[in-house]
N, C-alpha and C. Protein backbone atom coordinates (compact mmCIF):
# COMPACT_ATOMS: atom_id res chain seq x y z
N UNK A 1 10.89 23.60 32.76
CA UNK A 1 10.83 22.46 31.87
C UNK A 1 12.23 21.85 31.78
N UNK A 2 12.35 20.57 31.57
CA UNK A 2 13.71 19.79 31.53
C UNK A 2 14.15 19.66 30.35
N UNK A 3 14.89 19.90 30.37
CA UNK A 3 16.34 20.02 28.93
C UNK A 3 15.44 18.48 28.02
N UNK A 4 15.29 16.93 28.63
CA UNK A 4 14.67 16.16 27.57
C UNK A 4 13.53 16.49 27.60
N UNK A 5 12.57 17.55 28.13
CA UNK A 5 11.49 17.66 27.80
C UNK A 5 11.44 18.86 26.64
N UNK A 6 12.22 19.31 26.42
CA UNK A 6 11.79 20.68 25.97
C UNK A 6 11.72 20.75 23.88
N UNK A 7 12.15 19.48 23.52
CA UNK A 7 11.86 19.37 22.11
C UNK A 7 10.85 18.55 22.12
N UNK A 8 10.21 18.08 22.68
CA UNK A 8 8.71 17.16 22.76
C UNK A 8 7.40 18.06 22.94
N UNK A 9 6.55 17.89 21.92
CA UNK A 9 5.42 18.52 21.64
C UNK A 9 4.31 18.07 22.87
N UNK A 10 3.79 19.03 23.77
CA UNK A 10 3.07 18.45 25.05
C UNK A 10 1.87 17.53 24.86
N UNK A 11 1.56 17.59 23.29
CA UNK A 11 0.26 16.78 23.06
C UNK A 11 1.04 15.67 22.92
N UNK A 12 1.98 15.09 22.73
CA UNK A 12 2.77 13.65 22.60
C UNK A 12 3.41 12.96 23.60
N UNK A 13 3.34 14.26 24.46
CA UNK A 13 4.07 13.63 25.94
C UNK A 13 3.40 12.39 26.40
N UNK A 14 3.97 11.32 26.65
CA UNK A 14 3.25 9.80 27.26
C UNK A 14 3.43 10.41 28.97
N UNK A 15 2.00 9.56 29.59
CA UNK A 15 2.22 9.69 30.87
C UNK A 15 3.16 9.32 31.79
N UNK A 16 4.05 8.18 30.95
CA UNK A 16 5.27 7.74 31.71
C UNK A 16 6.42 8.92 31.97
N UNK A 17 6.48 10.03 30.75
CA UNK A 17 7.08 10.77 30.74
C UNK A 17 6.87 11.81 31.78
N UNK A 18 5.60 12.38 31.46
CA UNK A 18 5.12 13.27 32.38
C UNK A 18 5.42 12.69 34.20
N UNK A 19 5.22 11.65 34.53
CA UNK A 19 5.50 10.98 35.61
C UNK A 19 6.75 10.66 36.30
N UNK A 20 7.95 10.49 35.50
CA UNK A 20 9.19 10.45 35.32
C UNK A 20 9.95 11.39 36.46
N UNK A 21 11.18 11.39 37.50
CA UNK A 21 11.16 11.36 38.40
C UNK A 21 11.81 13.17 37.91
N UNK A 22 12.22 12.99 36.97
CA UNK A 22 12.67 14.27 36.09
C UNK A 22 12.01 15.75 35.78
N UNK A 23 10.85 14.69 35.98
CA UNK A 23 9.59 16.05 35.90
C UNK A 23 8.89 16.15 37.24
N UNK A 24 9.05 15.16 38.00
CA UNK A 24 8.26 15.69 39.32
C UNK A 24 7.28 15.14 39.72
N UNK A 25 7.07 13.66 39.38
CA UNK A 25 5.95 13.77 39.79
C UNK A 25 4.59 13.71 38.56
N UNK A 26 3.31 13.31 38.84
CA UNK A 26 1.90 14.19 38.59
C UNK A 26 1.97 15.68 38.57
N UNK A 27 1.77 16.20 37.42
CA UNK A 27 1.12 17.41 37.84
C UNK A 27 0.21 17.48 38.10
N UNK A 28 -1.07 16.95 38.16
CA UNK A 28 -2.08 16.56 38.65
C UNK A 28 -3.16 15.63 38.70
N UNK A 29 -4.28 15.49 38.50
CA UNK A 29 -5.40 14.32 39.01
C UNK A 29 -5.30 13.52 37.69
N UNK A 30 -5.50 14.75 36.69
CA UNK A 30 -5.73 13.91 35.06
C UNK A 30 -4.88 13.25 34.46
N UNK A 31 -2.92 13.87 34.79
CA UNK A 31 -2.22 13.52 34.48
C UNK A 31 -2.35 11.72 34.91
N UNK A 32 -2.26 11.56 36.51
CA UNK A 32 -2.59 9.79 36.79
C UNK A 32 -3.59 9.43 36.75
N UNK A 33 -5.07 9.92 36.25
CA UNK A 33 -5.73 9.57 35.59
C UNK A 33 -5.79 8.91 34.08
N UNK A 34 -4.45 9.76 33.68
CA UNK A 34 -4.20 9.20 32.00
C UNK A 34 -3.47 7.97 31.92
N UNK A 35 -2.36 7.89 32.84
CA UNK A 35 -1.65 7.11 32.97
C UNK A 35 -2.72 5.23 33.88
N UNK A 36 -3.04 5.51 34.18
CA UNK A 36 -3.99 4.52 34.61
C UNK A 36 -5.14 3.64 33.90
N UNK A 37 -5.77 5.26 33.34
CA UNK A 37 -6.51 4.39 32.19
C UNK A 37 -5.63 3.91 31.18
N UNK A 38 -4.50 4.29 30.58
CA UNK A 38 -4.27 3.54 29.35
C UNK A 38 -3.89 2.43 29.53
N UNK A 39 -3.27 2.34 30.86
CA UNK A 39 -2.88 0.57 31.48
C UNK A 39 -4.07 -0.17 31.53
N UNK A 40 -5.34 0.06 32.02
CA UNK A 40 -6.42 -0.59 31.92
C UNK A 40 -7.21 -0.89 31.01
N UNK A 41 -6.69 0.52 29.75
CA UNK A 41 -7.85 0.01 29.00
C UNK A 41 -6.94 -0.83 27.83
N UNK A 42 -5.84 -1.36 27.66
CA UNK A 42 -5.29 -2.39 26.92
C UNK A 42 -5.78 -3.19 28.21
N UNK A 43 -6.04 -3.54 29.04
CA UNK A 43 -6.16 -4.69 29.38
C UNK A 43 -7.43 -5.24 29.69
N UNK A 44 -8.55 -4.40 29.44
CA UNK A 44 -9.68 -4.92 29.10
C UNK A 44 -9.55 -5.63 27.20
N UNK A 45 -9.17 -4.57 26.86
CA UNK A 45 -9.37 -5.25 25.39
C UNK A 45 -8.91 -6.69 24.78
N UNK A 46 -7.79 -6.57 25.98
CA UNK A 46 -6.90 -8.06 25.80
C UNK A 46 -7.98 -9.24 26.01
N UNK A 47 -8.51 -8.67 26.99
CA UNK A 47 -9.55 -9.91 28.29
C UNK A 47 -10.80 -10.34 27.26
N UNK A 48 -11.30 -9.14 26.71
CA UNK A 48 -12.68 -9.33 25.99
C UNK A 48 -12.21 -10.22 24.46
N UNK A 49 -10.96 -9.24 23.65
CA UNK A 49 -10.81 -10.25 22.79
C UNK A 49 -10.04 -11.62 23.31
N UNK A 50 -9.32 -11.81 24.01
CA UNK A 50 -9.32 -13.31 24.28
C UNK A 50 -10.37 -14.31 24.57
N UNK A 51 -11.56 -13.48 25.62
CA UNK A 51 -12.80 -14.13 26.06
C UNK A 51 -13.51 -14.65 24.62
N UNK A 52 -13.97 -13.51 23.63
CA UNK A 52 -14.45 -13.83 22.61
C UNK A 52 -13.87 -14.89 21.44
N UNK A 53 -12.63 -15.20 21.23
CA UNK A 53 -11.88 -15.59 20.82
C UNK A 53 -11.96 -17.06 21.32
N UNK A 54 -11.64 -17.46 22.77
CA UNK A 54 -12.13 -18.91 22.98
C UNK A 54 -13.55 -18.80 23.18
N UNK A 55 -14.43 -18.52 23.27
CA UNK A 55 -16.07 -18.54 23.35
C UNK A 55 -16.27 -18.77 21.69
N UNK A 56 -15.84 -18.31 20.86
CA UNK A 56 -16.14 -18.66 19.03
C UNK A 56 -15.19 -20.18 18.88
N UNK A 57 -14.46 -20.04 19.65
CA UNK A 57 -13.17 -21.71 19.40
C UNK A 57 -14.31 -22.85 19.61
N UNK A 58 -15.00 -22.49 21.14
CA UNK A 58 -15.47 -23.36 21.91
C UNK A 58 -16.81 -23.83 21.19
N UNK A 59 -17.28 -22.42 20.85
CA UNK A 59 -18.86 -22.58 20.05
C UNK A 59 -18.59 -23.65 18.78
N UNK A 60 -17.60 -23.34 18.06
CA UNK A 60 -17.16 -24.36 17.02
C UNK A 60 -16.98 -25.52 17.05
N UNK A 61 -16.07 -25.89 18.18
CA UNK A 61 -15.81 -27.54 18.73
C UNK A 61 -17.21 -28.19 19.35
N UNK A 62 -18.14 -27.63 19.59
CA UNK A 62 -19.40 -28.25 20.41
C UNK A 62 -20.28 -28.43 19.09
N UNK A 63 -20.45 -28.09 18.12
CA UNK A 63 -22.09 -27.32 17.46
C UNK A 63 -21.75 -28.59 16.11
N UNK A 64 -23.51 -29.00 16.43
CA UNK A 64 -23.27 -30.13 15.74
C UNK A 64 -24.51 -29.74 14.36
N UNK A 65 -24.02 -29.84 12.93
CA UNK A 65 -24.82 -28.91 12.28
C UNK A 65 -25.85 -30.14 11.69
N UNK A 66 -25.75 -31.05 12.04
CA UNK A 66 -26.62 -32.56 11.39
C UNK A 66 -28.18 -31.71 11.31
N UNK A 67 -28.55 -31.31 11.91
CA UNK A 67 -30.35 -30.65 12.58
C UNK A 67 -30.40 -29.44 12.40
N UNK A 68 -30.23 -28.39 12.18
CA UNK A 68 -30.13 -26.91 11.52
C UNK A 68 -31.60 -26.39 11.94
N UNK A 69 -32.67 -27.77 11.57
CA UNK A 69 -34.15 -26.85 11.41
C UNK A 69 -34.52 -26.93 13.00
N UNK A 70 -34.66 -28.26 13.49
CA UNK A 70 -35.11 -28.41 15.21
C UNK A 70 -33.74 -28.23 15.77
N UNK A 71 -32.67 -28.06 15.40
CA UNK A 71 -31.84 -27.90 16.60
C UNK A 71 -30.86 -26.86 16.41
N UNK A 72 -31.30 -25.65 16.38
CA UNK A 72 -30.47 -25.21 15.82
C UNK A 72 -29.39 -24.30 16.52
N UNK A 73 -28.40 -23.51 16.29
CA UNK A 73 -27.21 -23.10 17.11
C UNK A 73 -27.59 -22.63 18.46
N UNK A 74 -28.69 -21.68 18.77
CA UNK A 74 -28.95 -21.09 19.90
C UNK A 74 -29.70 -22.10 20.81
N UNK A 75 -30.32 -23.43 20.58
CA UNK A 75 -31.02 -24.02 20.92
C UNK A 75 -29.93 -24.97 21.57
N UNK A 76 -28.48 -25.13 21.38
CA UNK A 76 -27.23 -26.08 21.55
C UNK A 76 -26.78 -25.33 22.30
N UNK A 77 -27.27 -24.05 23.17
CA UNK A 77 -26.37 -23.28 24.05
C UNK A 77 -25.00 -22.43 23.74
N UNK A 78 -25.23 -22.31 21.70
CA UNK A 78 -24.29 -21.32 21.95
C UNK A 78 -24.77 -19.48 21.49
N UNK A 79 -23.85 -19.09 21.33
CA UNK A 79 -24.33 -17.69 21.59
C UNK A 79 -24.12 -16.90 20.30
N UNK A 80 -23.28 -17.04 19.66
CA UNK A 80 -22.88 -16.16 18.20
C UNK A 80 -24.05 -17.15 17.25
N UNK A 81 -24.40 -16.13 16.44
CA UNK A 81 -25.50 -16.21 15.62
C UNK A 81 -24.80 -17.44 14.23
N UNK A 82 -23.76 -17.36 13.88
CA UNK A 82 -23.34 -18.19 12.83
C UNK A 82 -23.19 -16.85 11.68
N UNK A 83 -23.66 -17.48 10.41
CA UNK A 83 -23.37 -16.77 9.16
C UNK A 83 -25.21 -16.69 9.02
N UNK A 84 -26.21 -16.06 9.06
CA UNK A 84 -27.28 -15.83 8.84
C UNK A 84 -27.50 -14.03 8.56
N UNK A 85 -28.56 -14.76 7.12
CA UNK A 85 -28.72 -12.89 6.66
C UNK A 85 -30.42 -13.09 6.28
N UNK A 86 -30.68 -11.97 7.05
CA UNK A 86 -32.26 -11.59 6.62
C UNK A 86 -32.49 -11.21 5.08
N UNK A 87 -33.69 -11.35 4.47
CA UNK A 87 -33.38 -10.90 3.02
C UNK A 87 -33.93 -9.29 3.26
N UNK A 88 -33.39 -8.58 2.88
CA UNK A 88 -34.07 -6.97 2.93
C UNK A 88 -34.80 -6.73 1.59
N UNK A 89 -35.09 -7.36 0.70
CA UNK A 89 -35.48 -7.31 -0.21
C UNK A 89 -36.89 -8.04 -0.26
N UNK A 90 -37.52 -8.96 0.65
CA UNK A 90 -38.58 -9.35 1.06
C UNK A 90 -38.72 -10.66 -0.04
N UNK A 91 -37.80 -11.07 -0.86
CA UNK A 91 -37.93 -12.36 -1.32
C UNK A 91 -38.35 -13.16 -1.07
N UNK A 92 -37.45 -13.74 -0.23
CA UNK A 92 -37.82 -15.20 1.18
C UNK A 92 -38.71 -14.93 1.72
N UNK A 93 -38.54 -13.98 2.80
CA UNK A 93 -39.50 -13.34 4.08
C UNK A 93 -39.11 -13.95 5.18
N UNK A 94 -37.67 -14.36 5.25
CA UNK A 94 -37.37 -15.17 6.63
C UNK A 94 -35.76 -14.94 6.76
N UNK A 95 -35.34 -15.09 7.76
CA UNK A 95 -33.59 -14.86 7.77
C UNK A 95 -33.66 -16.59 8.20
N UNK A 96 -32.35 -16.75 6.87
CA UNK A 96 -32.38 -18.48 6.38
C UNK A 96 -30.67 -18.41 6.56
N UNK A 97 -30.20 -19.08 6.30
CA UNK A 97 -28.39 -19.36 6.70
C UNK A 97 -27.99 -19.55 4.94
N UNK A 98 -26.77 -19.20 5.13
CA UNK A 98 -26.33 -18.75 3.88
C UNK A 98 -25.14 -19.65 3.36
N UNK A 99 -24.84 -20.14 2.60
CA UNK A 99 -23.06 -20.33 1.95
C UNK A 99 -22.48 -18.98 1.78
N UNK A 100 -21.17 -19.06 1.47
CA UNK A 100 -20.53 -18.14 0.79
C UNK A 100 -20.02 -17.86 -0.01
N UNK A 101 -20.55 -17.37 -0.75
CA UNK A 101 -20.66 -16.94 -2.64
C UNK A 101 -18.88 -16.43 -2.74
N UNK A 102 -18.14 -17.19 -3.17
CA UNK A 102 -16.39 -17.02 -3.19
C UNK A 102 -16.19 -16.04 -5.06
N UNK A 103 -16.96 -16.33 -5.95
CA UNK A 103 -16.71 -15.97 -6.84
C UNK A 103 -17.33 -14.18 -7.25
N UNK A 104 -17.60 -14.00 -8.62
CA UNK A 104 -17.89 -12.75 -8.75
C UNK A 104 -19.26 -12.70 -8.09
N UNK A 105 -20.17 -13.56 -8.12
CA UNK A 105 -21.23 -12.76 -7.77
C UNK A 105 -21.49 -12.87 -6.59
N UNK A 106 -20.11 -12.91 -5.52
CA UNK A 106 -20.51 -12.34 -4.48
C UNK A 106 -20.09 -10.75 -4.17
N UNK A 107 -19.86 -10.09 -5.38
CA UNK A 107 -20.45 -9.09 -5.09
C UNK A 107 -21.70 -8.05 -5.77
N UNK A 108 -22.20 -8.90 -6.43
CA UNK A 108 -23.41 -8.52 -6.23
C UNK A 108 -24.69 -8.37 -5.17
N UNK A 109 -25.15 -6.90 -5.13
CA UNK A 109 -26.03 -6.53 -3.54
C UNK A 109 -27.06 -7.82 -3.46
N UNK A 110 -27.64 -8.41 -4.85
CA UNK A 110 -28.69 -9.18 -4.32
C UNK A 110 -28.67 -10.65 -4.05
N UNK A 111 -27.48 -11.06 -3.65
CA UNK A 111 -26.62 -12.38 -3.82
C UNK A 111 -26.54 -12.58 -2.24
N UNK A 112 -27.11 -12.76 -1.68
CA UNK A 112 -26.66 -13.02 0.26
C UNK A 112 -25.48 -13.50 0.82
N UNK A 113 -24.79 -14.58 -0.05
CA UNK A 113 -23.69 -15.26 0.20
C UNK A 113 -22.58 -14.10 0.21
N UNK A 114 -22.76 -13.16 -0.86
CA UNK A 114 -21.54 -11.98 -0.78
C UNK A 114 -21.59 -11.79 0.90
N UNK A 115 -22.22 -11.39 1.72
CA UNK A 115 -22.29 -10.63 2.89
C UNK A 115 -21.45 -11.78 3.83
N UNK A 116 -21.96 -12.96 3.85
CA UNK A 116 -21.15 -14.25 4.78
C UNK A 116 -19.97 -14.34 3.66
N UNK A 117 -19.41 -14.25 2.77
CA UNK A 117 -18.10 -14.42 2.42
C UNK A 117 -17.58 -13.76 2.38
N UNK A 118 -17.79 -12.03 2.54
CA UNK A 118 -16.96 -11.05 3.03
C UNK A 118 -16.78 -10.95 4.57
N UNK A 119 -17.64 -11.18 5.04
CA UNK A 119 -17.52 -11.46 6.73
C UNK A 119 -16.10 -12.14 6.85
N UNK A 120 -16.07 -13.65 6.53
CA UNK A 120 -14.93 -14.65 6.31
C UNK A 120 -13.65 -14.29 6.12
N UNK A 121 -13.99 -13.15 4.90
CA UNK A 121 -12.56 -12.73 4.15
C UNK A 121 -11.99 -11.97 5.30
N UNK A 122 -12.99 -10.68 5.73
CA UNK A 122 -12.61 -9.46 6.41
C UNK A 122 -11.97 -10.13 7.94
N UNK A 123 -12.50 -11.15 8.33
CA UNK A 123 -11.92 -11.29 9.88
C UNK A 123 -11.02 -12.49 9.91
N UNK A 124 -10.84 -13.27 8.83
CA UNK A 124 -9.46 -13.61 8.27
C UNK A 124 -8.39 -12.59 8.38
N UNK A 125 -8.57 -11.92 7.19
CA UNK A 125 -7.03 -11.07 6.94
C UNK A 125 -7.03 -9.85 8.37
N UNK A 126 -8.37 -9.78 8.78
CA UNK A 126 -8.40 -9.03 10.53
C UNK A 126 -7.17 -9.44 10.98
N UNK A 127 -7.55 -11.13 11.62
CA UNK A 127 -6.52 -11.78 11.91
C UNK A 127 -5.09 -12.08 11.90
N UNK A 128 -4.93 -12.14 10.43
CA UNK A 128 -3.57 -12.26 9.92
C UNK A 128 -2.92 -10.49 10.35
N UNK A 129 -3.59 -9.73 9.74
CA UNK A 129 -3.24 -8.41 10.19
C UNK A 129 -2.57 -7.88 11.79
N UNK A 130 -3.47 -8.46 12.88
CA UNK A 130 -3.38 -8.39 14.24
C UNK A 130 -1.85 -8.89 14.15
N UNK A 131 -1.71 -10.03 13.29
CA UNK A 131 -0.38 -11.45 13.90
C UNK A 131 0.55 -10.53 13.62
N UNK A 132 0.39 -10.10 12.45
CA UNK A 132 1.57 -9.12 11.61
C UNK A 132 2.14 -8.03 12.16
N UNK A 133 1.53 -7.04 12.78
CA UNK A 133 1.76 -6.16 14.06
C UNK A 133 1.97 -6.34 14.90
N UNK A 134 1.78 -7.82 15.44
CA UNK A 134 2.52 -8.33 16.56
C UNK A 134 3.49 -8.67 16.67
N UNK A 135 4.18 -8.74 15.37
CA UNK A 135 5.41 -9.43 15.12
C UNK A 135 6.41 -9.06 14.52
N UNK A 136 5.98 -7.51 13.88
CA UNK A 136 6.86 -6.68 13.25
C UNK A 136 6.67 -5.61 13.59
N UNK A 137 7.86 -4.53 14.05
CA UNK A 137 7.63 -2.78 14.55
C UNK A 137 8.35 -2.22 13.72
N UNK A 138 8.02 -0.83 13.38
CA UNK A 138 8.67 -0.39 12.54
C UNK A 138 9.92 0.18 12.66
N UNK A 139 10.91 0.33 12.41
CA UNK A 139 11.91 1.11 12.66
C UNK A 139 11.63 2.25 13.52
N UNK A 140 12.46 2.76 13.98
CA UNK A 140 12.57 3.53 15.29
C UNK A 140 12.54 4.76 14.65
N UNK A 141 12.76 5.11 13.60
CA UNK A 141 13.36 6.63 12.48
C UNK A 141 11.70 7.29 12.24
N UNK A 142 11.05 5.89 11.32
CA UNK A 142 9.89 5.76 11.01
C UNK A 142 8.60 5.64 11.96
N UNK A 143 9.13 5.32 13.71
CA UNK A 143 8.08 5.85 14.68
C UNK A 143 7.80 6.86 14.78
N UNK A 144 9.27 7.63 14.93
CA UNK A 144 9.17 8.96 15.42
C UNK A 144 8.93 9.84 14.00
N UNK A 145 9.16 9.53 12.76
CA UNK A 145 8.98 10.51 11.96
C UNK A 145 7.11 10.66 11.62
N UNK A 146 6.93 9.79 11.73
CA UNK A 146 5.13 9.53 11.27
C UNK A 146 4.42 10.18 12.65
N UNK A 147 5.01 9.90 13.89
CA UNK A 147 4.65 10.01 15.04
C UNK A 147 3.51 8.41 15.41
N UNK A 148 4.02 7.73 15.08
CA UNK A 148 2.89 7.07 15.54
C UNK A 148 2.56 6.58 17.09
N UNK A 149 3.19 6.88 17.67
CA UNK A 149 2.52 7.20 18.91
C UNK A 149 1.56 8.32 19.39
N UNK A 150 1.25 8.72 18.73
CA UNK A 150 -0.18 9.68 18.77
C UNK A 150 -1.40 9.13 17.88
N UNK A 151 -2.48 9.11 19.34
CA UNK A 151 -3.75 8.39 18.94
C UNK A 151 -4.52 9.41 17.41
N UNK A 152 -4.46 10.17 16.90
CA UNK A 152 -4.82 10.79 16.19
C UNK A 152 -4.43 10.03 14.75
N UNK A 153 -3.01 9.83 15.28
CA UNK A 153 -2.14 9.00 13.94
C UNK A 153 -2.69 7.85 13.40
N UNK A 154 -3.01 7.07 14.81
CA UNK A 154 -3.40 5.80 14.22
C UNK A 154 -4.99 6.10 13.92
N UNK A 155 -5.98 6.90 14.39
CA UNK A 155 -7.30 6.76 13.95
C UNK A 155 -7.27 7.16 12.33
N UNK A 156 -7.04 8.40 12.28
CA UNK A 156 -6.75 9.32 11.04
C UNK A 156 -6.21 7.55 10.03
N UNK A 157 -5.50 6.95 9.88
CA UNK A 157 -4.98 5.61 9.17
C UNK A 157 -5.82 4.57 8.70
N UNK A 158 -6.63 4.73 10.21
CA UNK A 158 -7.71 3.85 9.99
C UNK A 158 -9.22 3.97 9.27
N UNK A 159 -9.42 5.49 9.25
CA UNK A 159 -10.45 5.68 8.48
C UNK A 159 -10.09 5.70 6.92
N UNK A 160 -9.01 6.04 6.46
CA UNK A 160 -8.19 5.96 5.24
C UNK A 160 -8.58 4.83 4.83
N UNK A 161 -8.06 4.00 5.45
CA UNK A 161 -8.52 1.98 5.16
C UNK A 161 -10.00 1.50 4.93
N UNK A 162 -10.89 2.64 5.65
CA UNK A 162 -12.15 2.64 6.23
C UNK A 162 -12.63 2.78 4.79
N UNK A 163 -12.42 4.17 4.33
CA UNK A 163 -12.50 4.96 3.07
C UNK A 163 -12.27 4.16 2.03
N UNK A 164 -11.03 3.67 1.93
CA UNK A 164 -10.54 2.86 0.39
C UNK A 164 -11.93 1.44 0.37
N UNK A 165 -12.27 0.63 1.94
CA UNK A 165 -13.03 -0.09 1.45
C UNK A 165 -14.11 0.53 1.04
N UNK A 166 -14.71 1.40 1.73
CA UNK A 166 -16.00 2.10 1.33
C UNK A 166 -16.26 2.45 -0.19
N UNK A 167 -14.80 2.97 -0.67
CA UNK A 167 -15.13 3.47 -2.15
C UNK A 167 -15.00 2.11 -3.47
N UNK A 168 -14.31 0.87 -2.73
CA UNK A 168 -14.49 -0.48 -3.46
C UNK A 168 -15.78 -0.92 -3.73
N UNK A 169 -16.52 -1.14 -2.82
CA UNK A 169 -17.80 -1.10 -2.38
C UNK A 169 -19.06 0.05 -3.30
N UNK A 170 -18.64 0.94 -3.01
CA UNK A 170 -19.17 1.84 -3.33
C UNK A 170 -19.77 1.48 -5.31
N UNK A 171 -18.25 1.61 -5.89
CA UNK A 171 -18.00 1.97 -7.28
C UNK A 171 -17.99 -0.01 -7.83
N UNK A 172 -18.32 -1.22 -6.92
CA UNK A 172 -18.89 -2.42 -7.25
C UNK A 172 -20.39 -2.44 -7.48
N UNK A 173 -21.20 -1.80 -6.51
CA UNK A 173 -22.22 -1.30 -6.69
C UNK A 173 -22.74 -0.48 -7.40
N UNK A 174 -21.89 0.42 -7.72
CA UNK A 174 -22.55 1.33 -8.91
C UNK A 174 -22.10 0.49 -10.24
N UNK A 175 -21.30 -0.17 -10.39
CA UNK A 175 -21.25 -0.52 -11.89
C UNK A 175 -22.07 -1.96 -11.93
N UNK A 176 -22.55 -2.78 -10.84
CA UNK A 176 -23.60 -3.64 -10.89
C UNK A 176 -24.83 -3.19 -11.00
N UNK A 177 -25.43 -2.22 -10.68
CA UNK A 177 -26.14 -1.22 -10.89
C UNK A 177 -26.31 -1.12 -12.23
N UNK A 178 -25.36 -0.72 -12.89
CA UNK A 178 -25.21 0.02 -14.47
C UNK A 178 -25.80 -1.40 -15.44
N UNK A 179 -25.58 -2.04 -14.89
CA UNK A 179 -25.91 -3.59 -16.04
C UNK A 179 -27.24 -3.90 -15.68
C-alpha cells in the first residue's frame, strides 16, 4: 500500500485514486467497472434532466389553454399531464384540473388544490436548491470532516429531509383530523 494511500478508508477510495499511476493500475474488472459507470451515470442524468427540462419549457410555450374540454393538453401533442388530480374520495367521479389552493386550506387532505400547490412549491425550491449547489461547495475542512464524498452520506441526508417532510405532513393531518 502507498504511503498516500494508507490513511484513506478503502470504502472511500474514489476510482480515480485506485487507478492512479501510484497504485498500479486496476486491480481489477470492478475496479474500471466503477470508474466508468460513475462517468456515465452523471451523464445520463445530465441528458434526461436537460431533455425533460426543455420538453416542459417547450410543452409550455406551445399549449394553448382557450379549449381545456375539446382540446385538451394531450390532444395538442404534448406529453406531461399538467396539474390534474383524480378525486379518491369519489365526490366528482372524474379527474378534473385543479388551481392551487396557496393558503391554509391547502393543507387540508380534502382540498385538491393542496396537492397542485405543493407540487409548485416542491419543484420550485427543487430548483432553486439544484442552483444553490451548483454554485456553492463547502469548504474543504467540512468535505472531508462529514465525508461527503461517500454515497451513504449523501443518501442517509436525504432521507432525513425525506423524514422531516413526512412528519410535517404527517402531524398537518392529524391535527386536521382532530377538528
Amino acid at each position: 500500500m502507498d504511503l498516500n494511500e494508507s490513511h484513506i478508508h478503502p470504502s472511500t477510495r474514489s476510482s480515480a485514486l485506485r487507478a492512479s499511476p501510484k497504485s498500479r493500475g486496476f486491480r481489477d474488472i470492478s475496479d474500471w467497472l466503477s470508474c466508468v459507470s460513475n462517468k456515465l451515470f452523471h451523464s445520463r442524468h445530465a441528458l434526461v434532466a436537460g431533455w425533460a427540462g426543455s420538453m416542459a419549457l417547450y410543452e409550455l410555450a406551445v399549449f394553448d389553454p382557450s379549449d381545456p374540454v375539446l382540446d385538451p393538453m394531450w390532444r395538442q401533442g404534448l406529453y406531461g399531464p399538467g396539474i390534474w388530480v383524480s378525486d379518491p374520495y369519489g365526490l366528482t367521479g372524474r379527474v378534473q384540473p385543479v388551481n392551487p389552493a396557496w393558503g391554509v386550506e391547502g393543507f387540508d387532505p380534502f382540498v385538491p388544490g393542496g396537492i397542485a400547490s405543493h407540487h409548485i412549491a416542491a419543484g420550485t425550491l427543487g430548483i432553486l436548491a439544484g442552483l444553490f449547489h451548483l454554485s456553492v461547495r463547502p469548504p474543504q475542512r467540512l468535505y472531508k470532516g462529514l465525508r461527503m464524498g461517500n454515497i451513504e452520506t449523501v443518501l442517509s441526508s436525504s432521507i432525513a429531509a425525506v423524514f422531516f417532510a413526512a412528519f410535517v405532513v404527517a402531524g398537518t393531518m392529524w391535527e386536521l383530523d382532530k377538528s
